[in-house]
Protein backbone atom coordinates (compact mmCIF):
# COMPACT_ATOMS: atom_id res chain seq x y z
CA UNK A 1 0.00 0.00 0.00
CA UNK A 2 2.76 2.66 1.05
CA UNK A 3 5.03 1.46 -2.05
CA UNK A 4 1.91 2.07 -4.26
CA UNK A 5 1.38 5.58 -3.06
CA UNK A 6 5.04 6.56 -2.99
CA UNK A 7 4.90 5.38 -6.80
CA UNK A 8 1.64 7.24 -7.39
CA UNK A 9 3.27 9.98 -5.60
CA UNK A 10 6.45 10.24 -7.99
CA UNK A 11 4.40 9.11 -10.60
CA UNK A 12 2.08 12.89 -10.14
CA UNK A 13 5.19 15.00 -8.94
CA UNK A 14 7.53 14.40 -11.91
CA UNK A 15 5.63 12.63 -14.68
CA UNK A 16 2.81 15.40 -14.76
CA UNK A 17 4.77 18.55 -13.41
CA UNK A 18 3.85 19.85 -17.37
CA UNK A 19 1.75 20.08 -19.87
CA UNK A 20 3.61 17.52 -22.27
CA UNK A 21 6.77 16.55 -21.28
CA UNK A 22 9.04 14.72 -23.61
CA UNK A 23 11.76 12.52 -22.58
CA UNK A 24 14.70 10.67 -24.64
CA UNK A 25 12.92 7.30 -23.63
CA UNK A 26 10.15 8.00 -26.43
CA UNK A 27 7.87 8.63 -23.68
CA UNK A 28 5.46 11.93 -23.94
CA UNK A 29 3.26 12.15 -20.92
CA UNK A 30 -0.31 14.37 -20.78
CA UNK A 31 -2.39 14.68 -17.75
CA UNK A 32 -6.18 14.97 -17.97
CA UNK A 33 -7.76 16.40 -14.53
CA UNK A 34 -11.67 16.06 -14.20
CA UNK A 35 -14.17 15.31 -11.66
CA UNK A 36 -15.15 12.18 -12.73
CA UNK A 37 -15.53 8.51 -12.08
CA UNK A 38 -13.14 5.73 -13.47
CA UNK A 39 -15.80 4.20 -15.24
CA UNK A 40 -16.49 7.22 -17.40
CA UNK A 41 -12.59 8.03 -18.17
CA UNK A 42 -12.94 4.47 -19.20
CA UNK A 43 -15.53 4.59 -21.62
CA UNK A 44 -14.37 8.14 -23.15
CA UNK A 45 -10.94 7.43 -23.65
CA UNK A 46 -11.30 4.13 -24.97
CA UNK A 47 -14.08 5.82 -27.44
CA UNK A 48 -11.31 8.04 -28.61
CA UNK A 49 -8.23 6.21 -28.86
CA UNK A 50 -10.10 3.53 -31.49
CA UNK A 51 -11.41 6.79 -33.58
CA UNK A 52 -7.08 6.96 -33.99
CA UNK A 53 -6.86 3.67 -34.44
CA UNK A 54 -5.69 2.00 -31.31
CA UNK A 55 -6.90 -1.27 -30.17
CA UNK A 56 -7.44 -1.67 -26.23
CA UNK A 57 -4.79 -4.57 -25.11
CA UNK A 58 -5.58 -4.90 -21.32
CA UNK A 59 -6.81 -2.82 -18.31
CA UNK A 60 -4.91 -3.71 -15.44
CA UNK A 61 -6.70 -2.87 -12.07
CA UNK A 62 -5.78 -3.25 -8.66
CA UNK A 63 -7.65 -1.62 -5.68
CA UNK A 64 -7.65 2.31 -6.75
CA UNK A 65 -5.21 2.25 -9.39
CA UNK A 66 -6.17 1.16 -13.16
CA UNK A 67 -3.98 1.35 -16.44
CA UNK A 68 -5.28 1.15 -19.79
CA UNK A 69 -3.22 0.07 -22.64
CA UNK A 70 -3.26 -0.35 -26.03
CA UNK A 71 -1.75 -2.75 -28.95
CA UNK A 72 1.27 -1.21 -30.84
CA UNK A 73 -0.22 0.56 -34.12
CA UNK A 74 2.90 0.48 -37.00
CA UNK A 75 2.75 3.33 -39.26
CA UNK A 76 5.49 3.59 -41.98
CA UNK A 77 7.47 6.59 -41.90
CA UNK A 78 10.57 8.58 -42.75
CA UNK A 79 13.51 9.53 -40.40
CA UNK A 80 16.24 11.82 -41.16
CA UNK A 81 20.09 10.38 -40.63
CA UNK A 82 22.74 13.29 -41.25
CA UNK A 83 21.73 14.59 -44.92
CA UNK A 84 20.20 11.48 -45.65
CA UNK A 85 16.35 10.62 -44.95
CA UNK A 86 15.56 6.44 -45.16
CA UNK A 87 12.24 5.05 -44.70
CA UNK A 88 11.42 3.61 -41.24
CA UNK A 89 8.73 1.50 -39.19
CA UNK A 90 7.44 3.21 -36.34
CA UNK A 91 5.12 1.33 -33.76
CA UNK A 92 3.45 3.59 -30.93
CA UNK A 93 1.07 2.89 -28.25
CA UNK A 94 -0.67 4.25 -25.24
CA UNK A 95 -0.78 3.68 -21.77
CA UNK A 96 -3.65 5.70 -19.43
CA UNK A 97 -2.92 5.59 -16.01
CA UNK A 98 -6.44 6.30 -13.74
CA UNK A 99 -4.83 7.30 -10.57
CA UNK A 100 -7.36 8.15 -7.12
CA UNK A 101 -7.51 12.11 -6.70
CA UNK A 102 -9.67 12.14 -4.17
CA UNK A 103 -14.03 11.91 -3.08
CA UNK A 104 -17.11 14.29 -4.03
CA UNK A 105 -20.15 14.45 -4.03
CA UNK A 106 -23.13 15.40 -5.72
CA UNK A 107 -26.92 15.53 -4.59
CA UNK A 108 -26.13 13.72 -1.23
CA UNK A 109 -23.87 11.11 -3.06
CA UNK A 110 -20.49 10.31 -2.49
CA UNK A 111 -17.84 8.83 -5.12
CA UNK A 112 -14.48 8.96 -5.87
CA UNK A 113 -12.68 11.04 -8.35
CA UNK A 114 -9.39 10.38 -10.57
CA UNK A 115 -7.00 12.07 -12.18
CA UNK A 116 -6.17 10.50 -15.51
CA UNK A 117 -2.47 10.30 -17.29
CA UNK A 118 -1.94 9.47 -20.93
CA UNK A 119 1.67 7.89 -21.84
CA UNK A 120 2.21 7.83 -25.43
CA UNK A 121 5.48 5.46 -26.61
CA UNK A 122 7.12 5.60 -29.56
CA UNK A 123 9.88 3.02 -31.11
CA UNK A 124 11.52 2.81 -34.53
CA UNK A 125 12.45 -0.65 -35.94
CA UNK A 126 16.44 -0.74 -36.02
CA UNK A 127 16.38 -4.50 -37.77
CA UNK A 128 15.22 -8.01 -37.30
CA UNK A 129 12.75 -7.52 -34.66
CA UNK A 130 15.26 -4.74 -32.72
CA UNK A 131 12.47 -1.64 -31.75
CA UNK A 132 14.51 1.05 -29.83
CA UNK A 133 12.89 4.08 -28.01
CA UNK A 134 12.95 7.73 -30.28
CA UNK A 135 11.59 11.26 -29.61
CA UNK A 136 8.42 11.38 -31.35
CA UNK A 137 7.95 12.77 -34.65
CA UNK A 138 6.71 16.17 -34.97
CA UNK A 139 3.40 14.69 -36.37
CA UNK A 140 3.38 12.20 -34.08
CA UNK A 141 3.46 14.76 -31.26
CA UNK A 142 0.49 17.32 -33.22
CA UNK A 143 -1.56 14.06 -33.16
CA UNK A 144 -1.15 13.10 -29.35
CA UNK A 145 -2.14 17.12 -29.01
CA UNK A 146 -5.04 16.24 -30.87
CA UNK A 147 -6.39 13.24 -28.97
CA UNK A 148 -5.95 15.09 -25.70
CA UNK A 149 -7.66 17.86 -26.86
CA UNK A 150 -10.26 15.67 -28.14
CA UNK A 151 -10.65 13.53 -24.70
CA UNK A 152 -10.93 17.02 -22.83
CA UNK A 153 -13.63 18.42 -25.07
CA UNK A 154 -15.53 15.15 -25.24
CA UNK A 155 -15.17 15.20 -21.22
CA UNK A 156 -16.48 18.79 -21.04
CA UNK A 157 -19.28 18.51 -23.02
CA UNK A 158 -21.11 15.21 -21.50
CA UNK A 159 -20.15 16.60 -18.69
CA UNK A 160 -19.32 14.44 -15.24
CA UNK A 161 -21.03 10.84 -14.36
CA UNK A 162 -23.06 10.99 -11.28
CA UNK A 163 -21.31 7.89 -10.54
């Protein structure tokens, strides 16, 4: 229980300090703050992620925590080397970590609200079955913009679940 909230706690302090933070692991991390049930981040992301074209692998949950994650999508691309740009196979997915922010309530009702983190990751095939981490693409990045955005605005305009 403690280990899981220290990792939560890390987790909140230094993978969501920003907006979008991009590391040299291939990993760009956005957080998604409502006051809503798990059950509806769920549903909405899930909704969204297949209009991109991501398949949902597994959802993981333990007592309060739940991650979300989705099959690799390949997409061919181009990457440039020096002077030189070759053609490469990228292969993304994304992970959504539901993490407990805390309890509201609404008409006499209590239930518990979550904050929600989206991990994109990115790899670039490097030969027979080698995938190595990369910074994502610039269009990569404009897209994960665009699902966020999307999530949010989907979020805001249904509004809350009543739990």
């Amino acid at each position: 229980m403690i280990l899981r909230f220290l990792f939560v706690l890390v987790l909140v302090m230094f993978g969501c300090r920003s907006w979008n933070l991009t590391s040299e692991r291939g990993v760009v991390s956005y957080e998604i703050s409502f006051n809503t049930d798990k059950n509806y981040i769920i549903n909405e992301t899930s909704f969204i992620l297949q209009l991109y074209e991501y398949t949902m692998e597994i959802i993981d949950p333990t007592k309060d925590y739940y991650v979300m994650q989705t099959y690799w999508r390949l997409r061919d691309g181009q990457m440039a080397i020096g002077s030189d740009t070759i053609g490469v196979l990228f292969r993304d997915r994304v992970k959504v970590h539901i993490i407990p922010r805390g309890r509201t309530s609404i008409y006499f009702r209590s239930y518990q609200i979550y904050n929600t983190v989206l991990e994109f990751e990115v790899q670039v095939s490097m030969g027979l079955g080698n995938w190595v981490k990369v910074t994502p693409p610039k269009d990569y990045l404009e897209e994960y913009h665009a699902i966020v955005k999307e999530i949010k605005l989907r979020m805001l305009k249904y509004g809350p679940s009543s739990g």
